[in-house]
C-alpha atoms as a PDB file:
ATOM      1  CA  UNK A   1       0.000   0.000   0.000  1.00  0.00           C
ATOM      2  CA  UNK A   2       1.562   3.142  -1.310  1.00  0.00           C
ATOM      3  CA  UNK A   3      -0.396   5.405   2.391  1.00  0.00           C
ATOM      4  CA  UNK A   4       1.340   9.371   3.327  1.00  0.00           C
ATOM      5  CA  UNK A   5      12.403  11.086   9.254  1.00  0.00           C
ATOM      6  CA  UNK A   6       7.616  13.254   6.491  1.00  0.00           C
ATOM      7  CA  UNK A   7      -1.069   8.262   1.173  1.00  0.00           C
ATOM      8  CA  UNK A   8      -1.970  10.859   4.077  1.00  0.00           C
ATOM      9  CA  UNK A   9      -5.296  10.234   4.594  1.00  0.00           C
ATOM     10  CA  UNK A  10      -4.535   8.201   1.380  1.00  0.00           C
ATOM     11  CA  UNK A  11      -2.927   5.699   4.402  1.00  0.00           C
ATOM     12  CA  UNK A  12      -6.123   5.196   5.099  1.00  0.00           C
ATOM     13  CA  UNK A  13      -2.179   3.982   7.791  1.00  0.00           C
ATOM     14  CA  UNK A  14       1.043  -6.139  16.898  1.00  0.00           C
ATOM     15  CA  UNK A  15       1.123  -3.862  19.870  1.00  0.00           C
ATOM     16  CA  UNK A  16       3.631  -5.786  21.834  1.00  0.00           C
ATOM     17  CA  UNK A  17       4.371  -3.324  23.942  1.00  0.00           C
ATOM     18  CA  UNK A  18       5.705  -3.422  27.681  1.00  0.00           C
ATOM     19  CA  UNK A  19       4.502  -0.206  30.079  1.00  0.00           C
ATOM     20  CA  UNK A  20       6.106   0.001  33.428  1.00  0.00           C
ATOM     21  CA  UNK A  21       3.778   0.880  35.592  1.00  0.00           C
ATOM     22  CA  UNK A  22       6.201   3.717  37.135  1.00  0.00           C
ATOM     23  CA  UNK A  23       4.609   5.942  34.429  1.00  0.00           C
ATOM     24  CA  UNK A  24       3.635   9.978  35.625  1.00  0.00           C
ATOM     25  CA  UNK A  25       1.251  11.934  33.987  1.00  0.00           C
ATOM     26  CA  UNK A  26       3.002  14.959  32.682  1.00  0.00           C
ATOM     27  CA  UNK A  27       0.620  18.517  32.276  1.00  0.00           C
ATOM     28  CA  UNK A  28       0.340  21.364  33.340  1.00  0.00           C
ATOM     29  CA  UNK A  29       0.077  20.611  36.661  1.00  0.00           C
ATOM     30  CA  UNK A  30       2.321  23.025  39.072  1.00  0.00           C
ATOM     31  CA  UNK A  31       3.338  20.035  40.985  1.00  0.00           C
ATOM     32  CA  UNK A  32       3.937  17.436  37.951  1.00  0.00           C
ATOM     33  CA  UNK A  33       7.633  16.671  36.727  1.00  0.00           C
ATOM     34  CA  UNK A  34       8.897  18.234  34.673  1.00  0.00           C
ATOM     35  CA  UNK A  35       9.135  16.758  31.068  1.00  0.00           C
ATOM     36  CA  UNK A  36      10.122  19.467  29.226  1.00  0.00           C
ATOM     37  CA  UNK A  37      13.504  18.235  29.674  1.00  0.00           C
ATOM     38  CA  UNK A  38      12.804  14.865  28.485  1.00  0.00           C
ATOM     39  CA  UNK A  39      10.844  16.357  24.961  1.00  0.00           C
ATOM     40  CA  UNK A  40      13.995  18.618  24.460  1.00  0.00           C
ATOM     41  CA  UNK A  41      16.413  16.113  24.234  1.00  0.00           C
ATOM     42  CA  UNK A  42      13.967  14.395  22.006  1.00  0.00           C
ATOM     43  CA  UNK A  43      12.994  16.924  19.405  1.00  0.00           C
ATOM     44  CA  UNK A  44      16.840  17.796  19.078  1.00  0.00           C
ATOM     45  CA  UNK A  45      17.542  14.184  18.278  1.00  0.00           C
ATOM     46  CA  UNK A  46      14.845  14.004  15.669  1.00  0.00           C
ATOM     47  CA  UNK A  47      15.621  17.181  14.106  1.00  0.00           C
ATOM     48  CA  UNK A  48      19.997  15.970  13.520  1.00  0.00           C
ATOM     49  CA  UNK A  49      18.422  13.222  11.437  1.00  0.00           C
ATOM     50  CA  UNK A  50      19.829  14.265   8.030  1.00  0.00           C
ATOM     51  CA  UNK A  51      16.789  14.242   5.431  1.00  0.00           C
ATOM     52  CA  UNK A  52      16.576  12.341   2.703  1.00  0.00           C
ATOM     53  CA  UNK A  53      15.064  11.739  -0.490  1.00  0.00           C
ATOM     54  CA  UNK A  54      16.624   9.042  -2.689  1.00  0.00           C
ATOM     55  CA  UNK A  55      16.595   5.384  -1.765  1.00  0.00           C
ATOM     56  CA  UNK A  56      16.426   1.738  -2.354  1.00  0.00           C
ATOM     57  CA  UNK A  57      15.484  -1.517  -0.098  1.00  0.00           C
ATOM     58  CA  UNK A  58      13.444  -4.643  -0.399  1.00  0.00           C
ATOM     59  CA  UNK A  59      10.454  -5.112   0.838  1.00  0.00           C
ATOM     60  CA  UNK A  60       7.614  -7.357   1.914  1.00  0.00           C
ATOM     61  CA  UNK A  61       4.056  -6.668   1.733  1.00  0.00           C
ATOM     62  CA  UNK A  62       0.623  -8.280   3.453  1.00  0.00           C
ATOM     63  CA  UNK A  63      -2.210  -6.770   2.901  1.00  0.00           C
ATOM     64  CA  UNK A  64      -5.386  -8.865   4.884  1.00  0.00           C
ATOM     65  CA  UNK A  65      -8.895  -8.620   3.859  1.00  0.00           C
ATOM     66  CA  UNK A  66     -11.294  -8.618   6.575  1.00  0.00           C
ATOM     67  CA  UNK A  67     -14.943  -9.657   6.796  1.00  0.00           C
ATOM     68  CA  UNK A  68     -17.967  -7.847   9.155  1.00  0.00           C
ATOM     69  CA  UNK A  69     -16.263  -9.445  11.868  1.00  0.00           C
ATOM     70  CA  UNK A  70     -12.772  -8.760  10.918  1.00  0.00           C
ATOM     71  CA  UNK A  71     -12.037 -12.685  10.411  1.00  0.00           C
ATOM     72  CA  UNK A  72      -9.740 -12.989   7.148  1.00  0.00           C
ATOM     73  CA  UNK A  73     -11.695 -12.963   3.599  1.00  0.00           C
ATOM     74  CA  UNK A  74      -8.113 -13.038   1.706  1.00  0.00           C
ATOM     75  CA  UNK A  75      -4.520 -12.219   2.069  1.00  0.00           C
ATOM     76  CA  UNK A  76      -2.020 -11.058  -0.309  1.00  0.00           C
ATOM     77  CA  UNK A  77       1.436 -11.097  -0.227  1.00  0.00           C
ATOM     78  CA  UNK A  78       3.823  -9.411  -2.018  1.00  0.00           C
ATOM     79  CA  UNK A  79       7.355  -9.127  -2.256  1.00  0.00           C
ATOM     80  CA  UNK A  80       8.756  -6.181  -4.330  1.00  0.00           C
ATOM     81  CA  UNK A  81      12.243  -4.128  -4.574  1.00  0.00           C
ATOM     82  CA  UNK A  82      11.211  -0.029  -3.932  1.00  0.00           C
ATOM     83  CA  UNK A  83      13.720   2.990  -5.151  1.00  0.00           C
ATOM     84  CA  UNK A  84      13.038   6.085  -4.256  1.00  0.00           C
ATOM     85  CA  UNK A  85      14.275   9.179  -6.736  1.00  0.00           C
ATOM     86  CA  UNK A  86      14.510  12.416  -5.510  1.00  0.00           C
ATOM     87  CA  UNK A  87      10.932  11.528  -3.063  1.00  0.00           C
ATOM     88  CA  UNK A  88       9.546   9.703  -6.135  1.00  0.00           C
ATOM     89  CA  UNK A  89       8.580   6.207  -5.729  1.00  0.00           C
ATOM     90  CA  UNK A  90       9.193   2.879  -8.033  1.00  0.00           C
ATOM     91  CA  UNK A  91       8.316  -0.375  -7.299  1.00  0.00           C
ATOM     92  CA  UNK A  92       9.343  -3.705  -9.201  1.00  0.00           C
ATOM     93  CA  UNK A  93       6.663  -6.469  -8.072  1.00  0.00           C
ATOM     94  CA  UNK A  94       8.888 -10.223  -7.821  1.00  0.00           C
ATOM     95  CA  UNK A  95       5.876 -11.703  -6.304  1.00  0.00           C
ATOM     96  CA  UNK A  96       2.045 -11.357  -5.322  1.00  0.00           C
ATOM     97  CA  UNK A  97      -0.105 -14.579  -4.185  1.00  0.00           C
ATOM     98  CA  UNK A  98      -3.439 -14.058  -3.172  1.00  0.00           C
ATOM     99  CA  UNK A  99      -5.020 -16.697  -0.299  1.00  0.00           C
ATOM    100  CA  UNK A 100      -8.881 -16.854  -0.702  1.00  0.00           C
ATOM    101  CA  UNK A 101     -10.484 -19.701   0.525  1.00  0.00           C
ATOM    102  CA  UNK A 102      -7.897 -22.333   0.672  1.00  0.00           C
ATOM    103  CA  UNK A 103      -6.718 -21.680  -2.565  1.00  0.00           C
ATOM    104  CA  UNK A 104      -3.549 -19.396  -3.860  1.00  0.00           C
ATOM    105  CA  UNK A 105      -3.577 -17.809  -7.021  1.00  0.00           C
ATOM    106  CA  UNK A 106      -0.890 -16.039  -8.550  1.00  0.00           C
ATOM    107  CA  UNK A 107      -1.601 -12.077  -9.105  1.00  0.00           C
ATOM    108  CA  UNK A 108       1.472 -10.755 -10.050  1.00  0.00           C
ATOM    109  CA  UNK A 109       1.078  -9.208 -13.115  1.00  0.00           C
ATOM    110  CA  UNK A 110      -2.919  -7.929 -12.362  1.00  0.00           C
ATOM    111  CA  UNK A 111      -0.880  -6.493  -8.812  1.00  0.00           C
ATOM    112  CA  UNK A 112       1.983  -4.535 -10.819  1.00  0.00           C
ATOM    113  CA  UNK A 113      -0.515  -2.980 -13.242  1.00  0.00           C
ATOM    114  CA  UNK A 114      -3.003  -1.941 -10.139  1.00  0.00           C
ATOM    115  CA  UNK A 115       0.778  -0.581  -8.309  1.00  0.00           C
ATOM    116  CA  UNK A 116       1.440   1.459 -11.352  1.00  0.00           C
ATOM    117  CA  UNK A 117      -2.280   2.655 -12.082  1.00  0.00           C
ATOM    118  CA  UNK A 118      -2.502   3.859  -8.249  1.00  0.00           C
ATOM    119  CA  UNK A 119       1.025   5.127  -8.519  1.00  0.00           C
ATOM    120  CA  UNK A 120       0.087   7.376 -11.069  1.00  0.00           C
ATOM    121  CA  UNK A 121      -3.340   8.684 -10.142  1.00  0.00           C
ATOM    122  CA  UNK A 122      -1.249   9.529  -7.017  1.00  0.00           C
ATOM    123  CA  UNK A 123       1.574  11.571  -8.531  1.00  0.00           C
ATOM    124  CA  UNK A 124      -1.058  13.299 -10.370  1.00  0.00           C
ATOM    125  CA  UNK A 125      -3.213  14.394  -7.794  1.00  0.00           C
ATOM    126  CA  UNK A 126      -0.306  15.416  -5.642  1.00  0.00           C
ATOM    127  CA  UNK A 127       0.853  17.360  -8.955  1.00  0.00           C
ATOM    128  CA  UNK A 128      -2.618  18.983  -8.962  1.00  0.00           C
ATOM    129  CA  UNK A 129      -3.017  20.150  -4.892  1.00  0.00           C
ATOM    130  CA  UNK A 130       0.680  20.844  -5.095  1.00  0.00           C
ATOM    131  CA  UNK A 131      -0.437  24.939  -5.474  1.00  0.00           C
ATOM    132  CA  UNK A 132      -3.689  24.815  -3.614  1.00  0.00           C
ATOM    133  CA  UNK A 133      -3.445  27.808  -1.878  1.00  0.00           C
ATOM    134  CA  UNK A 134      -6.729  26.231   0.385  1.00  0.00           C
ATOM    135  CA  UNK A 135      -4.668  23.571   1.660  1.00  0.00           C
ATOM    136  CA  UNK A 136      -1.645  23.804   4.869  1.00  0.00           C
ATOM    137  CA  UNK A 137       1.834  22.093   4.317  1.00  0.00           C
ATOM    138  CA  UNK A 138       0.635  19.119   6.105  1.00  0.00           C
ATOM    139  CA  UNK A 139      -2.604  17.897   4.024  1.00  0.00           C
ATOM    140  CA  UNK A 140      -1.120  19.463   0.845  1.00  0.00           C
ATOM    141  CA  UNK A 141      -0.310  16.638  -1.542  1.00  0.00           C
ATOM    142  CA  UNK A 142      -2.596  14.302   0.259  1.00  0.00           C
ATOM    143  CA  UNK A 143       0.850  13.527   2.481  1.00  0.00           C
ATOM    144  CA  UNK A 144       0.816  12.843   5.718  1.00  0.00           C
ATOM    145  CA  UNK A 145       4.085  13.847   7.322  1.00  0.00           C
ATOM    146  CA  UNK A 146       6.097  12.083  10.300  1.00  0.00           C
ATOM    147  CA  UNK A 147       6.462  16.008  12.046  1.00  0.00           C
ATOM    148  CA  UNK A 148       2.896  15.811  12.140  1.00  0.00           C
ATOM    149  CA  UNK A 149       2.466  12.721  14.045  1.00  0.00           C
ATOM    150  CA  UNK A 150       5.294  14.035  16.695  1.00  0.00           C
ATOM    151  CA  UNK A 151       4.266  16.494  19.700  1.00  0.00           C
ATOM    152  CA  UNK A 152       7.392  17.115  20.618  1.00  0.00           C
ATOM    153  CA  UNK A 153       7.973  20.934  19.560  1.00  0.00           C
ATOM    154  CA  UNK A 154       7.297  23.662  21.576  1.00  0.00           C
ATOM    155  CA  UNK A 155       4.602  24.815  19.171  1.00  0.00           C
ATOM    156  CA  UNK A 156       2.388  21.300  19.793  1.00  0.00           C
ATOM    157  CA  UNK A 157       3.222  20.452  23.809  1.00  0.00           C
ATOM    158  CA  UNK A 158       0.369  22.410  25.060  1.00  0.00           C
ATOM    159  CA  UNK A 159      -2.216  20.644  22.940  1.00  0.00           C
ATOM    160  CA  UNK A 160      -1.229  17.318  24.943  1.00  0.00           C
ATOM    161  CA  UNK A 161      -0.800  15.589  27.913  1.00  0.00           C
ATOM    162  CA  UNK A 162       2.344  13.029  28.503  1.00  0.00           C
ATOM    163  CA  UNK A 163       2.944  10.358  30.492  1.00  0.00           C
ATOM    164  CA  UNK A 164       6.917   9.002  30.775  1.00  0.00           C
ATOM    165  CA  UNK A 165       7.386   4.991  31.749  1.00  0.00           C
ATOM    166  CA  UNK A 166      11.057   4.956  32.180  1.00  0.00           C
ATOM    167  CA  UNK A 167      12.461   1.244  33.029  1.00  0.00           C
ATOM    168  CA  UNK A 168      10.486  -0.328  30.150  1.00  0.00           C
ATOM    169  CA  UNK A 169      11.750  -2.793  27.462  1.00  0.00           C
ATOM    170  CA  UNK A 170      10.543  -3.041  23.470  1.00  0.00           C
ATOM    171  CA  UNK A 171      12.032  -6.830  22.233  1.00  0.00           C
ATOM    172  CA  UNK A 172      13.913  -7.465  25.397  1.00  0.00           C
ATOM    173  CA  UNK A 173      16.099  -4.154  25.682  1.00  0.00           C
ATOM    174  CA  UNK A 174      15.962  -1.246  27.630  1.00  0.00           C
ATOM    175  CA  UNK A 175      13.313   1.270  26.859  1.00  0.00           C
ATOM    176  CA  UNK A 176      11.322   4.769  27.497  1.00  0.00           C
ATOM    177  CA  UNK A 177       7.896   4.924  26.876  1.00  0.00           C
ATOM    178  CA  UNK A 178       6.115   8.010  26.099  1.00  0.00           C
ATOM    179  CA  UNK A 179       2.062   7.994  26.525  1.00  0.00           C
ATOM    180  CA  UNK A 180       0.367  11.370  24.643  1.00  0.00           C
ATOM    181  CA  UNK A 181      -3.222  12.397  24.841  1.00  0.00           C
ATOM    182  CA  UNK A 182      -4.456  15.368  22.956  1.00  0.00           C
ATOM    183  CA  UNK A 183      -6.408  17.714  25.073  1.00  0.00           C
ATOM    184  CA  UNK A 184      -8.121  19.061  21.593  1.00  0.00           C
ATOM    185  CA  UNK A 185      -9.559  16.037  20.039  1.00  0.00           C
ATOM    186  CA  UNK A 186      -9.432  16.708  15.808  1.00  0.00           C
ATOM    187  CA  UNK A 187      -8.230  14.806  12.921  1.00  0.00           C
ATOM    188  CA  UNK A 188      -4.953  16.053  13.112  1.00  0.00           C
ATOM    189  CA  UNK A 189      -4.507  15.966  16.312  1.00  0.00           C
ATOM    190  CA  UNK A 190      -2.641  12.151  16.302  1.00  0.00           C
ATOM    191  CA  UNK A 191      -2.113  10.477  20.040  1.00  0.00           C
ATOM    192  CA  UNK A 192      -0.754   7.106  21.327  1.00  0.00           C
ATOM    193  CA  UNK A 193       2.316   5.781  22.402  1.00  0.00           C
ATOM    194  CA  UNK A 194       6.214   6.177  21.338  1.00  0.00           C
ATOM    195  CA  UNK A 195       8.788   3.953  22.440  1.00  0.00           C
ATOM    196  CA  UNK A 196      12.860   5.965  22.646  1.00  0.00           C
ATOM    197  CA  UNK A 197      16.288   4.406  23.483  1.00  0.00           C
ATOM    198  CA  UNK A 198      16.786   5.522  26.590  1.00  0.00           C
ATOM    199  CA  UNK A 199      20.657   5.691  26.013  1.00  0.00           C
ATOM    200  CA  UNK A 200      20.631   7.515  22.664  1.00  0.00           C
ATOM    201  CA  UNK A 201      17.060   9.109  22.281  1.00  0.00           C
ATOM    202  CA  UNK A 202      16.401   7.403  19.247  1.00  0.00           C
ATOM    203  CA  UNK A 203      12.723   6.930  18.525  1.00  0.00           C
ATOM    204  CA  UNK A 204      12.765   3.148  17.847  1.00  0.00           C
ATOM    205  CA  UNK A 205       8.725   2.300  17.434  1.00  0.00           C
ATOM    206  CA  UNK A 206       5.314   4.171  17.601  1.00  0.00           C
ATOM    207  CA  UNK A 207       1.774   3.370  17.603  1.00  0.00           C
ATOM    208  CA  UNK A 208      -0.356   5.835  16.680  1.00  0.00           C
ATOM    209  CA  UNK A 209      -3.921   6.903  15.946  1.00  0.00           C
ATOM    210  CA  UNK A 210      -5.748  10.349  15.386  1.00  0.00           C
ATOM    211  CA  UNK A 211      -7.779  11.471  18.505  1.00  0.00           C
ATOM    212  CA  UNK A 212     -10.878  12.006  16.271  1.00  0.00           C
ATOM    213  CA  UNK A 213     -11.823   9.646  12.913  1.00  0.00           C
ATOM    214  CA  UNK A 214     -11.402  11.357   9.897  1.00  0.00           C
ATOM    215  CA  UNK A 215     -14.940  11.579   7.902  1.00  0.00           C
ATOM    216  CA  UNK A 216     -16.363   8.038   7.070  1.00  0.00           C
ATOM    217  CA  UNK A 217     -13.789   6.125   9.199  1.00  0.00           C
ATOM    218  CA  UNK A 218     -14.467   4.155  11.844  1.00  0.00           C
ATOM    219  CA  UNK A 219     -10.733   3.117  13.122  1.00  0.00           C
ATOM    220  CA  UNK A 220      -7.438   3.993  11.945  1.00  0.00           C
ATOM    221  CA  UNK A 221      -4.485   2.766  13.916  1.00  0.00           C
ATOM    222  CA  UNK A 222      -0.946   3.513  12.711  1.00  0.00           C
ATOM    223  CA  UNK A 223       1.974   1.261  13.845  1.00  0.00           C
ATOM    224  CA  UNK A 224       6.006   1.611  12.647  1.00  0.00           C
ATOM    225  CA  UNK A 225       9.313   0.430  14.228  1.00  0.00           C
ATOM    226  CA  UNK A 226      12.301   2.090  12.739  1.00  0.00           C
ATOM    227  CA  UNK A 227      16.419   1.593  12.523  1.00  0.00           C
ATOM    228  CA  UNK A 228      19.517   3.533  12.689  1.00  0.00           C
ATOM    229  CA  UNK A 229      20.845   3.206   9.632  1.00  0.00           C
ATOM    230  CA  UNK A 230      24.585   4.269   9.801  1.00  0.00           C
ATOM    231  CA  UNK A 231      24.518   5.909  13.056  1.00  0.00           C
ATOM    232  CA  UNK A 232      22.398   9.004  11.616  1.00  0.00           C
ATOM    233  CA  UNK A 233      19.627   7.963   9.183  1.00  0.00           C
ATOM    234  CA  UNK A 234      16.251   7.344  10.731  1.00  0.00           C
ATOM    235  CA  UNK A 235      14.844   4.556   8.339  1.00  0.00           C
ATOM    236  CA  UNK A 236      11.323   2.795   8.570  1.00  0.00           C
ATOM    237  CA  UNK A 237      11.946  -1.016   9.342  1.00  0.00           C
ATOM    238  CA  UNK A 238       8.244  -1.975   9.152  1.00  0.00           C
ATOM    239  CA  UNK A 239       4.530  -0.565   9.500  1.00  0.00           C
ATOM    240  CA  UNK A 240       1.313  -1.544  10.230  1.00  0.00           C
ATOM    241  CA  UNK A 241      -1.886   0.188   9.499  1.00  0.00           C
ATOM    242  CA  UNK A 242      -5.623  -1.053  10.637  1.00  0.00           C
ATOM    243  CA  UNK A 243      -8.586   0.983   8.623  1.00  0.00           C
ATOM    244  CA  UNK A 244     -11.996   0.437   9.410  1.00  0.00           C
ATOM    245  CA  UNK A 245     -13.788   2.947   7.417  1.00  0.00           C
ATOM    246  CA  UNK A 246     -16.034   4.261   4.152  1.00  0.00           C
ATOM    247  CA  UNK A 247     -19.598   3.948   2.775  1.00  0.00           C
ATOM    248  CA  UNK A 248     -21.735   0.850   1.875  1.00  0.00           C
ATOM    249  CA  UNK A 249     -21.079   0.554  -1.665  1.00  0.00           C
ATOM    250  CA  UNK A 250     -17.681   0.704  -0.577  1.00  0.00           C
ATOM    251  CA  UNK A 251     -15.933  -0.599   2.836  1.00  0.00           C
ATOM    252  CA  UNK A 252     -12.868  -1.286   3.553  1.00  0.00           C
ATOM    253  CA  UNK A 253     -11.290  -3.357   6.771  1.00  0.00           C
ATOM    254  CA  UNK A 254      -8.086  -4.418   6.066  1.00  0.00           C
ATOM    255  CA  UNK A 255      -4.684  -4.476   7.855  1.00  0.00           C
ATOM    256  CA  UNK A 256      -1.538  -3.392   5.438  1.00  0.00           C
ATOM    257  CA  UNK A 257       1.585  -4.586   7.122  1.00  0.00           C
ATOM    258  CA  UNK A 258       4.967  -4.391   5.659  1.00  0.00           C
ATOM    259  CA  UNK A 259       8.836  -4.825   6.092  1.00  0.00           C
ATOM    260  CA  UNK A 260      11.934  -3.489   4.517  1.00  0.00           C
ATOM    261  CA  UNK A 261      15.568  -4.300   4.578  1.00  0.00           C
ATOM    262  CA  UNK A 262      18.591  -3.836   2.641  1.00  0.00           C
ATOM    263  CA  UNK A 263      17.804  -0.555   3.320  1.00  0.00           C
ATOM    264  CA  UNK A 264      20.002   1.943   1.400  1.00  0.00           C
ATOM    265  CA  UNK A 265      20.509   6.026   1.422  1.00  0.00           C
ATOM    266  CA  UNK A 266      21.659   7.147  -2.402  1.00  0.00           C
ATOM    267  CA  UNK A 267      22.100  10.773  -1.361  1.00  0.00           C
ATOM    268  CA  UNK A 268      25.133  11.702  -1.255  1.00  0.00           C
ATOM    269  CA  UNK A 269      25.211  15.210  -0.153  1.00  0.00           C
ATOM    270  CA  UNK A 270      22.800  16.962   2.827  1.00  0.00           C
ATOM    271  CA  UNK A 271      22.024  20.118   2.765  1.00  0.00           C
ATOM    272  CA  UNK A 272      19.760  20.618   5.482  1.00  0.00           C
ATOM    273  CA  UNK A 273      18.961  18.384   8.318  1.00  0.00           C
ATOM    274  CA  UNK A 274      14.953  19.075   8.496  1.00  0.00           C
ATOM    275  CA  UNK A 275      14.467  15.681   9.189  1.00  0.00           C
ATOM    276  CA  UNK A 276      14.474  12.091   8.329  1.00  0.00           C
ATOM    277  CA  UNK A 277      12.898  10.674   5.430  1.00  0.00           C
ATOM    278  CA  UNK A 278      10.553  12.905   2.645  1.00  0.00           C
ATOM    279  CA  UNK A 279       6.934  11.636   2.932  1.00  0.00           C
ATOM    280  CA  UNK A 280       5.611   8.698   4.835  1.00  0.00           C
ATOM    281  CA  UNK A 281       3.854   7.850   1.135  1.00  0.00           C
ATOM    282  CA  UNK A 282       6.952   6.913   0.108  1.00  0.00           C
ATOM    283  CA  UNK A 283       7.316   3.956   2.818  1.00  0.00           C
ATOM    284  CA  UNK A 284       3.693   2.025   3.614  1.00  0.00           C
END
């Protein structure tokens, strides 16, 4: 699933996660820790993470078809190599087997004419709202951005609450969890549950979901682990996203989950260090 280090609603984007139960809530309380300290030290780290548009890795793909009561109707899976030029995508489909009632069938071909079809319509459309004045940076393009997932600026902490779980572990290694509510519940107002090195300040996983449903969807739950690639590049390792949502002619429930590696940077030179990767479109 092509949804949207930066499709947006077009993402249409399991839990294992250990919370110590040492965990504060963090406010505006006069009497509350302070965390301020914590989300500085955060937001710095995020922000060194050179940016980068132009790069190559394998990938897996399984996407799972759900019925009324989100039991399997089919799964597809798809193994593909991705490049990324200059924050435009290509995708070369090896593989796609669909699993419908006991039986696989091989989709390959049908899959990579859909891939480039949808690829297309995308580029075009994001070609299109690329000027509309009507739109902010965030929903322009129909990309949803990883800045605007993160509360961590001084411009978004007052719009949440935190709570810190130091003493944690994510896959059986040391861990800080950090809970975030938002106190204005909107669309764009995203809140969950990020997991940090608690050594390095490296965001390592998040699990995510706006506070209110975009229009005609039901559930949206956004899930993504991520590597160090090099000591400096903040790469997506794999994502998971849940949508429950649309109309009755059409619904969709389905759970897109996939995984990259031999995950390579091609840029060569940085000239700013905004922030990790382009566009989240580019990844799930």
């Amino acid at each position: 699933m092509a949804v949207s280090p930066r499709r947006g609603m077009f993402i249409l984007f399991t839990a294992f996660f250990v919370v110590s139960s040492r965990g504060l809530i963090f406010a505006q309380n006069p009497g509350a820790q302070d965390i301020h300290p914590f989300l500085d030290k955060v937001a710095e780290k995020i922000k060194a993470y050179p940016e980068y548009k132009n790069w190559k890795a394998s990938a897996a793909l399984t996407i799972t078809k759900m019925d009324r009561n989100w039991k399997p109707e089919s799964v597809t899976v798809v193994t593909k190599n991705v490049k990324v030029t200059n924050g435009e995508r290509e995708e070369e489909i090896l593989k796609a087997v669909e699993k419908k009632k006991g039986t696989s069938k091989d989709i390959t071909q049908k899959y990579a004419e859909e891939a480039r079809e949808n690829r297309e319509k995308e580029k075009n459309r994001r070609a299109e709202e690329k000027n509309d004045k009507t739109k902010d940076d965030e929903s322009r393009g129909g990309s949803l951005s990883l800045d605007s997932l993160l509360p961590f600026s001084e411009k978004k902490r007052d719009q949440f609450d935190f709570r810190l779980s130091e003493g944690a572990a994510l896959n059986g290694k040391p861990a800080v969890v950090l809970d975030f509510v938002a106190r204005v519940k909107d669309e764009k107002n995203w809140e969950g549950r990020f997991y940090f090195d608690p050594a390095t300040y490296d965001l390592l996983q998040l699990e995510v979901k706006p506070s209110a449903n975009p229009r005609m969807v039901k559930e949206l739950e956004v899930g993504m682990t991520f590597d160090i690639l090099q000591g400096r590049y903040l790469v997506l390792k794999s994502s998971r996203v849940k949508i429950n949502g649309g109309i009755f002619i059409k619904h969709i429930r389905q759970v897109v989950e996939e995984e990259y590696s031999g995950f390579e940077v091609l840029d060569e030179k940085h000239f700013q260090t905004s922030g990790r990767f382009d566009s989240l479109s580019n990844f799930i």
